[in-house]
C-alpha atoms as a PDB file:
ATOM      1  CA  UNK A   1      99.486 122.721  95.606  1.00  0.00           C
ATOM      2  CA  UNK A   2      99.262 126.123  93.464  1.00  0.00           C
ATOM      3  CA  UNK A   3      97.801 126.481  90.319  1.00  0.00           C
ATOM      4  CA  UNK A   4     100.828 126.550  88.689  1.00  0.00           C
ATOM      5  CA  UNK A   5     101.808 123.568  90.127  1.00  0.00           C
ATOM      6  CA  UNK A   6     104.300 123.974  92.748  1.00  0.00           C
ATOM      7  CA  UNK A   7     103.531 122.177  95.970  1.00  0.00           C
ATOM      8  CA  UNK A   8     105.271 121.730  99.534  1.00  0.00           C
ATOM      9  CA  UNK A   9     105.081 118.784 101.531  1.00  0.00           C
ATOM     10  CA  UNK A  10     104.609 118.643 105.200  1.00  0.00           C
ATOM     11  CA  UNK A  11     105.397 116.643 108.399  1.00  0.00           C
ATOM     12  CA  UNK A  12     103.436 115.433 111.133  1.00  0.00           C
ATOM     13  CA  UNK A  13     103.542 118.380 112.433  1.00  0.00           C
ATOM     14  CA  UNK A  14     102.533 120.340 109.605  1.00  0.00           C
ATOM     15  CA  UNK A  15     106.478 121.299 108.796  1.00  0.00           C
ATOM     16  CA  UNK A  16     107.230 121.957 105.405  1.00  0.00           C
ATOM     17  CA  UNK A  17     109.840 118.879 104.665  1.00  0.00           C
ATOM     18  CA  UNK A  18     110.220 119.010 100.986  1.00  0.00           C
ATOM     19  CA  UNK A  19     109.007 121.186  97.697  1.00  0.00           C
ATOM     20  CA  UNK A  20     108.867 120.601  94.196  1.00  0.00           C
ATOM     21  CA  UNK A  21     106.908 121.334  90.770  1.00  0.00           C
ATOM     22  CA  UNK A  22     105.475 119.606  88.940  1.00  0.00           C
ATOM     23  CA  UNK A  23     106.253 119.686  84.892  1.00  0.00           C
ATOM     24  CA  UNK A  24     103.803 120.786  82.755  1.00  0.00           C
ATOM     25  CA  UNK A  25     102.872 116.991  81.601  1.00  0.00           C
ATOM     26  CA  UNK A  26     102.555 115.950  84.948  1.00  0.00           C
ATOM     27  CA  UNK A  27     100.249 119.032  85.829  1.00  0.00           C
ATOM     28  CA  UNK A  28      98.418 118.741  82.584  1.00  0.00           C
ATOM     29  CA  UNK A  29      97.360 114.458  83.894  1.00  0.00           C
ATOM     30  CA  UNK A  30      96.564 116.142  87.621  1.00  0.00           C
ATOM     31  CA  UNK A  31      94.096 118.758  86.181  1.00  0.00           C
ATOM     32  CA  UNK A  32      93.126 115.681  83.674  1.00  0.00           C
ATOM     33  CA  UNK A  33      92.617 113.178  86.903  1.00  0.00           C
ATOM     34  CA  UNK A  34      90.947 115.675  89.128  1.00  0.00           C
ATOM     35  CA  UNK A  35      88.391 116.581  86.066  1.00  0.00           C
ATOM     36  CA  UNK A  36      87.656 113.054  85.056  1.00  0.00           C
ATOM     37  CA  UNK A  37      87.231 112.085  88.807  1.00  0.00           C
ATOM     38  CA  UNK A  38      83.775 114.402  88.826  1.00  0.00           C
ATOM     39  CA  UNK A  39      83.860 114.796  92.270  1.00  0.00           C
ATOM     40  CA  UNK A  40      80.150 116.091  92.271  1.00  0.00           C
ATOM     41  CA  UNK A  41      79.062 112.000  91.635  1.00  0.00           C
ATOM     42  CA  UNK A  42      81.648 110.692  94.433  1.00  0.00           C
ATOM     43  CA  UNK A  43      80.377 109.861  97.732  1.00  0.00           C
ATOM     44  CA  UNK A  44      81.745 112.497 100.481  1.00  0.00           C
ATOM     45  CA  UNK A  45      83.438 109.494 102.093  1.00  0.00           C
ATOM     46  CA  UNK A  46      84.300 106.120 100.412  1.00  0.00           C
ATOM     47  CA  UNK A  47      83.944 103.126 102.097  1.00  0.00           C
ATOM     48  CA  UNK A  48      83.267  99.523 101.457  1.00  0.00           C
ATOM     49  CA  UNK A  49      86.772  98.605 100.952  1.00  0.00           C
ATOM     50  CA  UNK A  50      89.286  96.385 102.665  1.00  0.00           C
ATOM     51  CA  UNK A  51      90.929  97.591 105.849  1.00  0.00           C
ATOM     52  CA  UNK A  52      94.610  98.543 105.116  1.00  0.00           C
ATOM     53  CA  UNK A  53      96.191  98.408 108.801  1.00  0.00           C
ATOM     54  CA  UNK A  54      99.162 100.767 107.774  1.00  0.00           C
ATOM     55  CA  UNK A  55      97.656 102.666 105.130  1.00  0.00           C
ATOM     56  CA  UNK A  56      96.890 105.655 104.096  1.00  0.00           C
ATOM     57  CA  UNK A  57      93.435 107.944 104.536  1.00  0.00           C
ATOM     58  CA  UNK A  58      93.067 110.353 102.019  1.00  0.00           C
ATOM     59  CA  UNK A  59      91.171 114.259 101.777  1.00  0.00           C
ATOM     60  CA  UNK A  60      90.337 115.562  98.794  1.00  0.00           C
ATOM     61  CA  UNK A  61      89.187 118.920  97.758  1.00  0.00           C
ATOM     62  CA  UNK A  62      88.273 120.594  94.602  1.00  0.00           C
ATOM     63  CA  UNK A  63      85.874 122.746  93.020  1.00  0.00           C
ATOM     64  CA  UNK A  64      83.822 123.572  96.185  1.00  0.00           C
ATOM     65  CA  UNK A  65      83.920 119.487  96.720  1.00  0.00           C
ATOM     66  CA  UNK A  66      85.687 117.709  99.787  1.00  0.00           C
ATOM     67  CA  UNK A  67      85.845 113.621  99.539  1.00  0.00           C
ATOM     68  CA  UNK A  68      87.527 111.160 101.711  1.00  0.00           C
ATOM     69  CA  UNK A  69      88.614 107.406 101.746  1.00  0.00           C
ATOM     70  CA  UNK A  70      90.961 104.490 103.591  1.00  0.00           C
ATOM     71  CA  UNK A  71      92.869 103.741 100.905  1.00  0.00           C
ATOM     72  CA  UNK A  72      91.755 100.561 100.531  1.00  0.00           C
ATOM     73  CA  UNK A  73      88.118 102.373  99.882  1.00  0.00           C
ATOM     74  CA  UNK A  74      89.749 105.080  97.221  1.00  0.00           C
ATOM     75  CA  UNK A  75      87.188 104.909  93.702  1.00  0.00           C
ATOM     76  CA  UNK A  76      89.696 104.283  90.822  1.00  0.00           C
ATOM     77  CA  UNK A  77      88.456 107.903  89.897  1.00  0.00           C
ATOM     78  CA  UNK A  78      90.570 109.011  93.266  1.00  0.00           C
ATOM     79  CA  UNK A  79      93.094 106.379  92.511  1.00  0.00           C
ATOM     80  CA  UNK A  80      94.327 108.518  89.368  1.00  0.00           C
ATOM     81  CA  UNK A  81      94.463 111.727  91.373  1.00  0.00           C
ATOM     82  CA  UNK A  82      96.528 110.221  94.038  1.00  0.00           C
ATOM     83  CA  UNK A  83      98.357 108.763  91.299  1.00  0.00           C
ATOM     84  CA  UNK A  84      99.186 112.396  89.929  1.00  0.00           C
ATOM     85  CA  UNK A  85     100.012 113.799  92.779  1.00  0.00           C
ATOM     86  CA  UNK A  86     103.467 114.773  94.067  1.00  0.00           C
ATOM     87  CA  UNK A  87     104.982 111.772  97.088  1.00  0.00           C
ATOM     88  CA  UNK A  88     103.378 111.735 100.051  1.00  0.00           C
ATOM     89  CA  UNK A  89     106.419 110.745 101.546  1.00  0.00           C
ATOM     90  CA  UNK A  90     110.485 111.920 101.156  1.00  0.00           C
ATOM     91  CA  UNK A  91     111.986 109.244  98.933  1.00  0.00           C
END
């Protein structure tokens, strides 16, 4: 994703398959997320959770931070950024 908040999605094999942007309300509750999510205080990888067989396992970085959880791991703090984000998938 830029800054100003255009983003391409990719395949499996790293392919772009889609592209968007997002609207300025929907970048303004992204930069909102990713602040309130302090990712300074979040451990670099979440677990604890309950194992999701088909789900997802997410990366995050962001100001100089990298985190990582099973989705069934994600802090609510994540939760809201993956909320904000553009699909993962092509609807």
């Amino acid at each position: 994703m830029k800054g100003d908040g255009s983003w391409t999605r990719l395949d499996g094999k790293a392919r772009p398959e889609g592209t968007g942007k997002l609207s300025e309300q929907e970048l303004a509750a992204l930069r909102t997320a990713l602040r309130e999510a302090d990712f300074a205080r979040l451990p670099r990888i979440a677990t604890g959770g309950p194992k999701i067989y088909d789900g997802f396992f997410y990366a995050f970085a962001h100001g100089g931070y990298e985190v990582a959880s099973e989705q069934g791991s994600l802090p609510p703090a994540l939760e809201r950024v993956a909320q904000a984000l553009p699909p993962f998938t092509a609807r």
